[in-house]
N, C-alpha and C. Protein backbone atom coordinates (compact mmCIF):
# COMPACT_ATOMS: atom_id res chain seq x y z
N UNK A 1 -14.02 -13.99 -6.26
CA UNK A 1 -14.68 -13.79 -4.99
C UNK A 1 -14.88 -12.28 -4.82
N UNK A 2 -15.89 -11.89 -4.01
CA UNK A 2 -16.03 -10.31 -4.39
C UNK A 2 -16.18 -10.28 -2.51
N UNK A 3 -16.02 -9.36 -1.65
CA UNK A 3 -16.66 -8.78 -0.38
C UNK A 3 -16.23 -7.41 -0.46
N UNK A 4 -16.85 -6.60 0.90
CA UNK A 4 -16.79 -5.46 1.07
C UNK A 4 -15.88 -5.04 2.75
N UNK A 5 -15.04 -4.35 2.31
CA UNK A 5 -14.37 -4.27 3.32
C UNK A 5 -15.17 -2.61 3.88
N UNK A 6 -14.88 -2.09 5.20
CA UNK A 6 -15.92 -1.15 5.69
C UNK A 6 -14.80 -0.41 6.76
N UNK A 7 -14.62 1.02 7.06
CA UNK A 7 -13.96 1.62 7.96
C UNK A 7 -14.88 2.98 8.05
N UNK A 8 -14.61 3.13 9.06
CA UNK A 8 -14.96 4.89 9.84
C UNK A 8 -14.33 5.35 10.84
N UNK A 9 -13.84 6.51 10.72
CA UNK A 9 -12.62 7.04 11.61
C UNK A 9 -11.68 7.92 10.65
N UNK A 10 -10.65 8.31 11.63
CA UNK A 10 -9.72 9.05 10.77
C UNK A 10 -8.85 8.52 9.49
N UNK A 11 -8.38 9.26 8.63
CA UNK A 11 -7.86 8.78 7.34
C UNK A 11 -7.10 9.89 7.41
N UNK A 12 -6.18 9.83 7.43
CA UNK A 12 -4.46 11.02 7.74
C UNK A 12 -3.82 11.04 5.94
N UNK A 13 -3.35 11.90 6.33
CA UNK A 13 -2.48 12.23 5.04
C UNK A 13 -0.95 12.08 5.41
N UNK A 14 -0.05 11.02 4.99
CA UNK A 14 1.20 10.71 5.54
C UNK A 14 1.21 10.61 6.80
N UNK A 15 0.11 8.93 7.10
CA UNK A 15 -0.10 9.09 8.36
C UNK A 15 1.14 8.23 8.84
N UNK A 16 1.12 7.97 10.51
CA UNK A 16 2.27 7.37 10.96
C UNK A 16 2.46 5.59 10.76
N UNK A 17 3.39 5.20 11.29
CA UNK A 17 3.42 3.97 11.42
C UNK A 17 1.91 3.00 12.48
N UNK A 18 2.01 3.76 13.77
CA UNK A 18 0.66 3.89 14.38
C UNK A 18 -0.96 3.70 13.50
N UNK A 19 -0.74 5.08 12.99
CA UNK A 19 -2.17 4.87 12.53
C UNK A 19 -2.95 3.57 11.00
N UNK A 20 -1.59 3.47 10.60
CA UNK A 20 -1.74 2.19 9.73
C UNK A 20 -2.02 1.43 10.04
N UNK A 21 -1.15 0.50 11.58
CA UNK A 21 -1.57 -0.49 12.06
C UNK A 21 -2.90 -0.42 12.65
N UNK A 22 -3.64 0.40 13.30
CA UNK A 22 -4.49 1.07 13.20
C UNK A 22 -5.97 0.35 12.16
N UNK A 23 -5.37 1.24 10.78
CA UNK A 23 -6.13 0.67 10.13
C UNK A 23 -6.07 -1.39 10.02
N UNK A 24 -4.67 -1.60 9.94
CA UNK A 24 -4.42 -3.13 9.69
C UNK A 24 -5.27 -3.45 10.59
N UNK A 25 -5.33 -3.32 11.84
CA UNK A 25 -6.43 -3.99 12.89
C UNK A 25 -7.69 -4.13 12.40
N UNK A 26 -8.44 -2.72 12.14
CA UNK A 26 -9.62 -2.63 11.74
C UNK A 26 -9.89 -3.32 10.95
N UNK A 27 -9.50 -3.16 9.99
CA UNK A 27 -9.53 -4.61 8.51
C UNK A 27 -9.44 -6.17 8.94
N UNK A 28 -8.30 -6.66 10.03
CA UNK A 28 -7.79 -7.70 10.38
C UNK A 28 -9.48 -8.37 10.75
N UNK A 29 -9.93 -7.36 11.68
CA UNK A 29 -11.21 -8.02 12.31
C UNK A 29 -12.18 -8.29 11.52
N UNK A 30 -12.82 -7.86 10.61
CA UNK A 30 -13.23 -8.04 9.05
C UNK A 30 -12.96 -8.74 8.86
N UNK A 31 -11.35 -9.11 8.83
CA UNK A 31 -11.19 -10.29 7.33
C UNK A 31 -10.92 -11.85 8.17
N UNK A 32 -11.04 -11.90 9.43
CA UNK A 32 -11.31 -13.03 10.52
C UNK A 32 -12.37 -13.37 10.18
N UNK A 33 -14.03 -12.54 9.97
CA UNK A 33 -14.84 -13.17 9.74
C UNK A 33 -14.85 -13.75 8.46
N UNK A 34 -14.33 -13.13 7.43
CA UNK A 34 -14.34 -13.32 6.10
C UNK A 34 -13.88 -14.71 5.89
N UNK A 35 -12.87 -15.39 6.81
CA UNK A 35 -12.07 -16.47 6.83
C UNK A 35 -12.98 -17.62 7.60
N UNK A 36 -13.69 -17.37 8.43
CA UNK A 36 -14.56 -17.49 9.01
C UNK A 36 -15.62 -18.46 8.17
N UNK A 37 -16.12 -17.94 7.06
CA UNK A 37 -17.01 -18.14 6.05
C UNK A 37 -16.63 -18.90 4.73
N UNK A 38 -17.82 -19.49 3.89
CA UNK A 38 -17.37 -19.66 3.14
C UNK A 38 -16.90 -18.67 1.94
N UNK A 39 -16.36 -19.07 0.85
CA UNK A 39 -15.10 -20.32 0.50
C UNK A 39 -14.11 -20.12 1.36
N UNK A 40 -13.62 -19.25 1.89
CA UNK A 40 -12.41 -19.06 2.71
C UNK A 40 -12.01 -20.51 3.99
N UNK A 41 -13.21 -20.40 4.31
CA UNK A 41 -13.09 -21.37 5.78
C UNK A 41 -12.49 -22.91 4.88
N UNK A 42 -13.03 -22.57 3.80
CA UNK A 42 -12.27 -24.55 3.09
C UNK A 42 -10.96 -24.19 2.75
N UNK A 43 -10.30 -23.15 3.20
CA UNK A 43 -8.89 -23.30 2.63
C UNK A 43 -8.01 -22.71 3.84
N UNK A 44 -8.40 -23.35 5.01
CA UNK A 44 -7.39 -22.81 6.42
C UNK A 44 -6.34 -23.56 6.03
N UNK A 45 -6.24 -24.58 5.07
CA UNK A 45 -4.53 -25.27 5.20
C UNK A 45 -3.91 -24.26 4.54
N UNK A 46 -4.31 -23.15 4.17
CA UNK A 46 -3.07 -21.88 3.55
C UNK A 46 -2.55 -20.99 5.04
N UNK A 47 -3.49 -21.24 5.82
CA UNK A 47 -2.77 -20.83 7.43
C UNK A 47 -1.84 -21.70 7.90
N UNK A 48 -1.45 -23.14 7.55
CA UNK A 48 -0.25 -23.69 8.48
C UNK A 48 1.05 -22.59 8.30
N UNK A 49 1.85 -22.19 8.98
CA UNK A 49 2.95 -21.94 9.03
C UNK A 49 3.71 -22.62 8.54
N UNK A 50 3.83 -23.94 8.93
CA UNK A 50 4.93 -24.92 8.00
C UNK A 50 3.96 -25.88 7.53
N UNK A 51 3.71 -25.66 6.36
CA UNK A 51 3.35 -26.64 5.44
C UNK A 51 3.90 -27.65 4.92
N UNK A 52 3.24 -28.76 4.94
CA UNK A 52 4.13 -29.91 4.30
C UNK A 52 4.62 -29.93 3.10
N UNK A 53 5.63 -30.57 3.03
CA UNK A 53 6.56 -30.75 1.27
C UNK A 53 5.21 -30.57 0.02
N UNK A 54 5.28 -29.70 -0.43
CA UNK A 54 4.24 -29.75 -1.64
C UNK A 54 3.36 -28.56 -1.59
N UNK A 55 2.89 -28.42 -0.31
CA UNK A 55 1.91 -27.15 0.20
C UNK A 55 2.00 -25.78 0.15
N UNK A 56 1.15 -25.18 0.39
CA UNK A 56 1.33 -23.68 0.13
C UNK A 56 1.19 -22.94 1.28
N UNK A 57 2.06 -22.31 1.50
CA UNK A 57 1.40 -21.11 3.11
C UNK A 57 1.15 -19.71 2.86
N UNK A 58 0.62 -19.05 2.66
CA UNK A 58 -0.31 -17.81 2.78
C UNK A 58 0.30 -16.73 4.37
N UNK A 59 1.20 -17.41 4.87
CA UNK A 59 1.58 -17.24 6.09
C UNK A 59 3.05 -16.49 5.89
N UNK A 60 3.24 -14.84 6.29
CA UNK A 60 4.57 -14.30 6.10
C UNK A 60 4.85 -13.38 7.44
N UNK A 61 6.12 -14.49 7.88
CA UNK A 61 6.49 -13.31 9.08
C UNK A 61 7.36 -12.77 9.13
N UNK A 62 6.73 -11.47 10.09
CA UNK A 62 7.84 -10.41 10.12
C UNK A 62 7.32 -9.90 11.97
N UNK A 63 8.81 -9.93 12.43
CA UNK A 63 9.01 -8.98 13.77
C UNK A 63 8.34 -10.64 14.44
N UNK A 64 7.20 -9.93 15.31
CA UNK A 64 6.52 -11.09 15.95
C UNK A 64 5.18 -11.22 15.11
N UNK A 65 5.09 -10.86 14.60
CA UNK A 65 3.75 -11.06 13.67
C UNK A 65 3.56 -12.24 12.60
N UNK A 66 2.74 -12.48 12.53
CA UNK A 66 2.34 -14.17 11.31
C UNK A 66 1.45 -13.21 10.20
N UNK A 67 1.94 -12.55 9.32
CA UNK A 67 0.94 -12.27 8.77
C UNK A 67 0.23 -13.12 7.30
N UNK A 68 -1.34 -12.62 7.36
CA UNK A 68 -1.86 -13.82 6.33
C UNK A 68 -2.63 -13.24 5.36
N UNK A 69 -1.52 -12.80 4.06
CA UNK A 69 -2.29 -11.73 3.41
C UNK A 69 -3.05 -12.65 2.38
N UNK A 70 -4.76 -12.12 2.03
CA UNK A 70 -5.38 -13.09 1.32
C UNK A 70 -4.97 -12.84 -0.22
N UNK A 71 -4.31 -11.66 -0.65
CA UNK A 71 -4.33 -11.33 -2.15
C UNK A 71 -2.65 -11.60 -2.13
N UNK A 72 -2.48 -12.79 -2.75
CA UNK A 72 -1.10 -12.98 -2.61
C UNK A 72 -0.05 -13.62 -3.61
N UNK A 73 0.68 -13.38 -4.14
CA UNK A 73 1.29 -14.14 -5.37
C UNK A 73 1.59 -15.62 -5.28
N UNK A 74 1.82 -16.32 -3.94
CA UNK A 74 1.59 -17.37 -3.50
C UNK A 74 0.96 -17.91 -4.01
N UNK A 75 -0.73 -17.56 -4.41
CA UNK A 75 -1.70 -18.50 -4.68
C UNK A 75 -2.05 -17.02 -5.97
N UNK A 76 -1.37 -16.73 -6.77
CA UNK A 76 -1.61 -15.91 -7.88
C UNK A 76 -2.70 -15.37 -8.14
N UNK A 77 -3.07 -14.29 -6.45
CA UNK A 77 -4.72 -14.03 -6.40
C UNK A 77 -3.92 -12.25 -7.17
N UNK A 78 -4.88 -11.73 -7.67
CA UNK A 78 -4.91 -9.90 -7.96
C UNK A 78 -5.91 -9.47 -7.43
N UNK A 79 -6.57 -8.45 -7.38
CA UNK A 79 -6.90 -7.59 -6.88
C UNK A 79 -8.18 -6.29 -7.47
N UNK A 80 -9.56 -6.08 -7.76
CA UNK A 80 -9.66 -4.52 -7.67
C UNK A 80 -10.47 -4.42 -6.37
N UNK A 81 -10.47 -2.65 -6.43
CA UNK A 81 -11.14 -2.46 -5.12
C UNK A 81 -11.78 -1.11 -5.65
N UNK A 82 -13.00 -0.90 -5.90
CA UNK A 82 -14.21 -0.11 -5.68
C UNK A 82 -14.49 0.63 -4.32
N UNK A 83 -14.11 2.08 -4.34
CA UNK A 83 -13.88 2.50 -2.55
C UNK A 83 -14.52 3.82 -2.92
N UNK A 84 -15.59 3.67 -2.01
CA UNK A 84 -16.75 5.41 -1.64
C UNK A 84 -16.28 5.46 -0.61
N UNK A 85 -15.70 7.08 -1.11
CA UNK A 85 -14.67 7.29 0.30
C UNK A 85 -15.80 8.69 1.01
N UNK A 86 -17.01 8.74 2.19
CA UNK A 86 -17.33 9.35 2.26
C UNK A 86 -17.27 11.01 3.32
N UNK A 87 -16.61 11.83 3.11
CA UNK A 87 -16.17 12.84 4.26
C UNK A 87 -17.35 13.81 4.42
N UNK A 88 -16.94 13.98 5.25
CA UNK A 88 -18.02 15.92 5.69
C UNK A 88 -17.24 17.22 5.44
N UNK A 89 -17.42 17.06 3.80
CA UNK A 89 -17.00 18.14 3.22
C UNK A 89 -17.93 18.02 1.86
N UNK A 90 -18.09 19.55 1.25
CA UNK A 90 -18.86 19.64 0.34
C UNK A 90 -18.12 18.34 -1.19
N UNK A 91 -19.14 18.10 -1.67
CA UNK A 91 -18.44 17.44 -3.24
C UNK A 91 -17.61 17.99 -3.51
N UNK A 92 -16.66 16.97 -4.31
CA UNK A 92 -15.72 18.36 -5.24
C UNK A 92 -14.55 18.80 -4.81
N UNK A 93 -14.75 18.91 -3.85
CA UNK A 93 -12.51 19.16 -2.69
C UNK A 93 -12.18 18.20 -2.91
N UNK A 94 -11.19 18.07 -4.03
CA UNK A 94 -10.26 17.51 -3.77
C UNK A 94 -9.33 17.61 -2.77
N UNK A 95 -8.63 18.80 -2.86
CA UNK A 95 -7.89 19.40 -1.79
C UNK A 95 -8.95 19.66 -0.92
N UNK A 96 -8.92 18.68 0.72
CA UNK A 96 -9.67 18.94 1.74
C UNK A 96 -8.94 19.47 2.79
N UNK A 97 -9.73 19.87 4.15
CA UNK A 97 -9.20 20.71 5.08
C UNK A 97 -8.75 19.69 5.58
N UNK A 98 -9.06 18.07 5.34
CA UNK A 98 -8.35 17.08 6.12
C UNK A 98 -6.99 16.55 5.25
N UNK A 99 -6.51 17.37 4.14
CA UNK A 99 -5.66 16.27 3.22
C UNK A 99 -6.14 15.86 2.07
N UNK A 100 -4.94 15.94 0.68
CA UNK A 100 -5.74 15.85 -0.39
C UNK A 100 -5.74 14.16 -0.27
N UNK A 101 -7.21 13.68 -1.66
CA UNK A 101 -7.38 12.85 -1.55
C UNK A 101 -6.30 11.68 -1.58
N UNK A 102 -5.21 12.06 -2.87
CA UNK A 102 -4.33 11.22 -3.19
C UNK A 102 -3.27 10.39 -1.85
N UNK A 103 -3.14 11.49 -1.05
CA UNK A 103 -2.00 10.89 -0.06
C UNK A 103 -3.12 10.02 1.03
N UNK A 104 -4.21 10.38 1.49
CA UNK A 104 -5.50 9.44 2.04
C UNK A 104 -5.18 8.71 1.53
N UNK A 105 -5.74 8.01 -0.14
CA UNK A 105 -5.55 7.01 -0.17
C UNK A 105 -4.10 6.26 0.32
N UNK A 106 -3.27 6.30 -0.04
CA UNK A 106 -2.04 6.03 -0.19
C UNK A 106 -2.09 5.35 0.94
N UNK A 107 -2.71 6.18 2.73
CA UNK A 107 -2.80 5.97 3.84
C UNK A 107 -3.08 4.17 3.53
N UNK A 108 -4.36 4.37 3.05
CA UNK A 108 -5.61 3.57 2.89
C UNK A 108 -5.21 2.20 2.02
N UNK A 109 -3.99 2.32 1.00
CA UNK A 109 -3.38 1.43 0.16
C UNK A 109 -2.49 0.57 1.64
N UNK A 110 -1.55 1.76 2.34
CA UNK A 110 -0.69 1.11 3.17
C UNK A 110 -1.44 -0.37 4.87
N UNK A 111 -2.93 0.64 4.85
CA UNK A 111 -3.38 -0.21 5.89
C UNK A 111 -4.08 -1.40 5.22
N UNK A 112 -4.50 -1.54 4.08
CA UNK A 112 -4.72 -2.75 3.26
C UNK A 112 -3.48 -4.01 2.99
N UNK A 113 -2.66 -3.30 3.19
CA UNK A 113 -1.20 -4.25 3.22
C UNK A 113 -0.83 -5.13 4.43
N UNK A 114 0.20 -6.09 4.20
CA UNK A 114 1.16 -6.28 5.18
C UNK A 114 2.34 -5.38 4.88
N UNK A 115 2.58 -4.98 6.28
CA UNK A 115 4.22 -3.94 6.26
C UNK A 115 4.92 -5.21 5.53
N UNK A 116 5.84 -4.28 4.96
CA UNK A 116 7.27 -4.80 4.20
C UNK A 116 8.13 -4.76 4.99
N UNK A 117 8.65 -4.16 5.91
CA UNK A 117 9.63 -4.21 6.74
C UNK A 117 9.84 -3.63 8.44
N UNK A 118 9.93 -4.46 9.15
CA UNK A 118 10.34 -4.01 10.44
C UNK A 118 9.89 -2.66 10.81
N UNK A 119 10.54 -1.66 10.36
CA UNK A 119 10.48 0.05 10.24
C UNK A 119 8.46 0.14 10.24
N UNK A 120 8.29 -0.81 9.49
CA UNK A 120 6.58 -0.50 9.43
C UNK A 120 5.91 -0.94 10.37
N UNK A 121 6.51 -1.28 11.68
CA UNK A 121 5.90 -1.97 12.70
C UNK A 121 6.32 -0.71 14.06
N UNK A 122 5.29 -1.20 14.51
CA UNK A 122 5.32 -0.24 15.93
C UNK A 122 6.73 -0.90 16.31
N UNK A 123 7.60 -0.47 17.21
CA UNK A 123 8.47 -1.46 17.99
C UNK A 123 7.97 -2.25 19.09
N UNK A 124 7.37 -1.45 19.97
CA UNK A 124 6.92 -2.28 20.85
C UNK A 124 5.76 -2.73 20.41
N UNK A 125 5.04 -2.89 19.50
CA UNK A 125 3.83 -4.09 19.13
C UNK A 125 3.92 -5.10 18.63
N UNK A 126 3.20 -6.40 20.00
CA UNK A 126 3.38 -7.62 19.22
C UNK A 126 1.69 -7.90 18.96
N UNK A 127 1.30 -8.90 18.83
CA UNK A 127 0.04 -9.19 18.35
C UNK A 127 -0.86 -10.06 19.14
N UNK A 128 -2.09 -9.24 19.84
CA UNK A 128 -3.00 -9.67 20.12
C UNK A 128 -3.57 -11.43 20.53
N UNK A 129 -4.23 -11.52 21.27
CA UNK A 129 -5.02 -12.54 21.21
C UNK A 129 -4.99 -13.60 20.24
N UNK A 130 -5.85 -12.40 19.35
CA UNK A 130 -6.95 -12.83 17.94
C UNK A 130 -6.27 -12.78 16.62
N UNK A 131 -4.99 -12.49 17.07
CA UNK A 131 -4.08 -11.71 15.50
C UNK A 131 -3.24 -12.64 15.30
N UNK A 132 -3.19 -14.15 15.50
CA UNK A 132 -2.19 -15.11 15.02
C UNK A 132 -3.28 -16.24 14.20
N UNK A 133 -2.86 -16.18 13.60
CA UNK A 133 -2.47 -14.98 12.29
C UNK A 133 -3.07 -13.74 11.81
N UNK A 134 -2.18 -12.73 11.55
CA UNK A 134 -2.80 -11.31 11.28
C UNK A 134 -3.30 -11.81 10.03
N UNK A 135 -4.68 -11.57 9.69
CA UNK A 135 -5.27 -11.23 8.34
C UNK A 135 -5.03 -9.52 7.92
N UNK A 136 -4.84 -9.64 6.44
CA UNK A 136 -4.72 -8.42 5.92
C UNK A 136 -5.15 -8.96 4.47
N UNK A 137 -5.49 -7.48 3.39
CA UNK A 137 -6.15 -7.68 2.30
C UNK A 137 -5.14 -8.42 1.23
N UNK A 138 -3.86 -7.29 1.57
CA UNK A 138 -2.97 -7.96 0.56
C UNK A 138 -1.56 -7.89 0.99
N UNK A 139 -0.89 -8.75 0.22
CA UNK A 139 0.62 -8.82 0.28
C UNK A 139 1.13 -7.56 0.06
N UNK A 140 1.21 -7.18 -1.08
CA UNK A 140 1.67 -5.79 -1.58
C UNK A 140 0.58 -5.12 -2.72
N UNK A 141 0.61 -3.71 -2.01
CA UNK A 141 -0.09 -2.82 -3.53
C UNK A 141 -0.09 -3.42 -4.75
N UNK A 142 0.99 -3.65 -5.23
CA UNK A 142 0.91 -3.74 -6.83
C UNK A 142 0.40 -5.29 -7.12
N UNK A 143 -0.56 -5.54 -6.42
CA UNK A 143 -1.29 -6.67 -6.60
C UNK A 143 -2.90 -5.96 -6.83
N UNK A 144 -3.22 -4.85 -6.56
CA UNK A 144 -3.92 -4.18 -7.19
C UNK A 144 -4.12 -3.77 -8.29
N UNK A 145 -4.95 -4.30 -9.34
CA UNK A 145 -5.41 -4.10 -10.66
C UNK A 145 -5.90 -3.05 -11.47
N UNK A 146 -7.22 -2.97 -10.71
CA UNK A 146 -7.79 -1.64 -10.97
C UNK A 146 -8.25 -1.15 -9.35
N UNK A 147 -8.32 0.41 -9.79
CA UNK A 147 -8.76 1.28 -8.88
C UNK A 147 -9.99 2.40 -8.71
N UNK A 148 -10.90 2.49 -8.33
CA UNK A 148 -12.07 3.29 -9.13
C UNK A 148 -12.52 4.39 -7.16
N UNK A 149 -12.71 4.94 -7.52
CA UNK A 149 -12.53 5.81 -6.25
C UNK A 149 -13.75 6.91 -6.61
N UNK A 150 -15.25 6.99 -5.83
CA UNK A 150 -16.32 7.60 -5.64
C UNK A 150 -15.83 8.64 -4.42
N UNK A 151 -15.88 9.74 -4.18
CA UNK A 151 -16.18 10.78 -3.29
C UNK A 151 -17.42 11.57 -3.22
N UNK A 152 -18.06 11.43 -1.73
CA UNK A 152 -19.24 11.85 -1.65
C UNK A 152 -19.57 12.90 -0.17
N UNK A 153 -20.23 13.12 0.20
CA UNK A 153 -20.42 14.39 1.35
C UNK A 153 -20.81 13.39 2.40
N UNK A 154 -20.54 13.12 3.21
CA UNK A 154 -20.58 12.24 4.53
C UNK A 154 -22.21 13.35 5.54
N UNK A 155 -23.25 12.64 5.52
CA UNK A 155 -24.42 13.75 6.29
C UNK A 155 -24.36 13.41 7.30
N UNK A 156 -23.51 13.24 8.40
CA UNK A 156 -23.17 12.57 9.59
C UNK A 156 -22.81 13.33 10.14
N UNK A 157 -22.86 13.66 12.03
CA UNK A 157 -21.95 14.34 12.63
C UNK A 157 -20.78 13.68 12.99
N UNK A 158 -19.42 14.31 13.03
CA UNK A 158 -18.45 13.37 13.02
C UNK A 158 -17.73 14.38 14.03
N UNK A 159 -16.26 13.51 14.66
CA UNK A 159 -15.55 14.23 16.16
C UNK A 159 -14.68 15.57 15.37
N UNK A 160 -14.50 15.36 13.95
CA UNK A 160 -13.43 16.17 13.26
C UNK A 160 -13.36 15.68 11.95
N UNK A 161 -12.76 16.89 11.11
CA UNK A 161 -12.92 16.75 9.82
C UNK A 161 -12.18 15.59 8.98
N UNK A 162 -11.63 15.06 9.32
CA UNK A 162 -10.36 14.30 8.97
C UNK A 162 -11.45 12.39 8.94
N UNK A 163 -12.48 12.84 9.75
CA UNK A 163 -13.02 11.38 9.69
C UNK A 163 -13.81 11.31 8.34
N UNK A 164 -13.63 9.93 8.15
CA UNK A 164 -14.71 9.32 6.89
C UNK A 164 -15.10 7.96 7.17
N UNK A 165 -16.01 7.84 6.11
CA UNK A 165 -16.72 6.59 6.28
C UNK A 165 -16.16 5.56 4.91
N UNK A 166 -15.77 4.73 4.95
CA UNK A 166 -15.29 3.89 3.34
C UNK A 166 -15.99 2.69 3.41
N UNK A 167 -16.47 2.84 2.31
CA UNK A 167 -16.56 1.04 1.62
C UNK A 167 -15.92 0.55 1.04
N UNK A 168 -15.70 -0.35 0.57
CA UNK A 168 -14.68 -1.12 -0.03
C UNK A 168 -15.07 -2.20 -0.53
N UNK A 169 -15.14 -2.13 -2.18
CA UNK A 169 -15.83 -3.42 -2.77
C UNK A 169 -14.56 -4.23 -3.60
N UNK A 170 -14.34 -5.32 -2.74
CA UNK A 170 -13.31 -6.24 -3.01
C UNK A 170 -13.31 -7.20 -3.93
N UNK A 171 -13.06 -7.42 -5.41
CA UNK A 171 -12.91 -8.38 -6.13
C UNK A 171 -11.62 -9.00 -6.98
N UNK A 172 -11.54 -10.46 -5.97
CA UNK A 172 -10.19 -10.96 -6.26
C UNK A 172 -10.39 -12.07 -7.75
N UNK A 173 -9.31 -11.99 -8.38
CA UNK A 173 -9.03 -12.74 -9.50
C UNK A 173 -7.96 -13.39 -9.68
N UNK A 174 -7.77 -14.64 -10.88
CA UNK A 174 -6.72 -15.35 -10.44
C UNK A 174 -5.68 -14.90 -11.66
N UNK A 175 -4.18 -14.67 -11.25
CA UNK A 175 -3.55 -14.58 -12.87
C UNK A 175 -3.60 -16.03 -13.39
N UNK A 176 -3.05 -17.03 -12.50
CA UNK A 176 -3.11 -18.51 -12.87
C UNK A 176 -4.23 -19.25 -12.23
N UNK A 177 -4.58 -19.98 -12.88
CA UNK A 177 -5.53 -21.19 -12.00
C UNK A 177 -4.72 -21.99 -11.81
N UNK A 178 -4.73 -22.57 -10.14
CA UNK A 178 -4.17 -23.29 -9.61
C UNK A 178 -5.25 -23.99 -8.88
N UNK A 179 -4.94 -25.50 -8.20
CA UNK A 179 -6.02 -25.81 -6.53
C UNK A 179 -6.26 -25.29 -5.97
N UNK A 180 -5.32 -24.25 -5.40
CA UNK A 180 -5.48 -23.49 -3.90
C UNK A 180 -6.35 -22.26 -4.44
N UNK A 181 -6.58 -22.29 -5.45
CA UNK A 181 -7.02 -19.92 -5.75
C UNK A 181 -8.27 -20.78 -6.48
N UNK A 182 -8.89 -21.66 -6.32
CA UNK A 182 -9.96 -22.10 -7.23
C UNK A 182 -11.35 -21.89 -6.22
N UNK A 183 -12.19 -21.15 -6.58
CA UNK A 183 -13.09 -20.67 -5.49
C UNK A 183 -12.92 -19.50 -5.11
N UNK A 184 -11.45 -18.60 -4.98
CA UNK A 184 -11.43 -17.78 -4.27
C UNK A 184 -11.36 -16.74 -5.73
N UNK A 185 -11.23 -16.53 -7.15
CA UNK A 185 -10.73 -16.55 -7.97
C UNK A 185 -12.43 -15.49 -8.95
């Protein structure tokens, strides 16, 4: 299955717990529609919470949150992601006035995730409306395969240097073929 995930706004370098979730939101709303659609929409029985004897849930909570990461060892999905990360800075900085690229991403790896633990959650945030179940890209990083990373000059006026524009070209694969990852694969 291939989509494109899309953000604009700030991208921090060792950003906080805040601005991750942050990103998790931004993505979350994305990947609602994504679920939304097909193939995804034929496989909401990976949203029950308690699945019957035999079944699979896609469903991991932590704090007050349900989260529903789609790249998941559960259903033995992996991962690459193709990302034009675009800023308003000349080509070529690596080292930018907003942060070198490496720890951005890192930002950018962490808001693609579900937190791992408690500590990665606001304290006082529980979840929305629309966020039961939180969608997110993936369970954990190292479900990421490959990584290929374009930097380009953003011709936009923006509030501050630190903002960018990303695409994100998402293509999931299966390690195993199973029922549940068939379509999504």
């Amino acid at each position: 299955m291939e989509f494109r995930l899309t953000y604009s706004g700030l991208l921090r370098t060792n950003a906080s717990v805040q601005d991750k979730m942050y990103l998790r939101r931004c993505f979350h709303a994305q990947l609602v529609e994504l679920w939304n659609q097909v193939p995804l929409r034929d496989f909401r029985d990976l949203l029950n919470p308690a699945p019957a004897s035999g079944q699979i849930s896609i469903i991991q909570p932590l704090g007050p949150f349900q989260f529903a990461p789609l790249v998941t060892q559960r259903i033995h999905l992996v991962c690459e992601l193709e990302i034009t990360l675009l800023r308003p800075e000349p080509p070529g900085s690596v080292i930018t006035q907003s942060g070198d690229i490496d720890n951005r991403l890192k930002t950018l790896f962490d808001g693609l995730r579900m937190p791992r633990h408690l500590a990665e959650l606001v304290p006082s945030d529980s979840p929305k409306s629309n966020e039961t179940p939180f969608f997110c890209l993936l369970e954990d990083d190292n479900l990421v395969t490959k990584v290929a990373v374009v930097t380009d000059r953003l011709l936009a006026r923006v509030p501050n240097a630190g903002h960018v524009l990303l695409l994100i070209r998402v293509t999931t694969s299966a390690t195993k073929m199973i029922y549940k990852n068939m379509g999504l694969a």
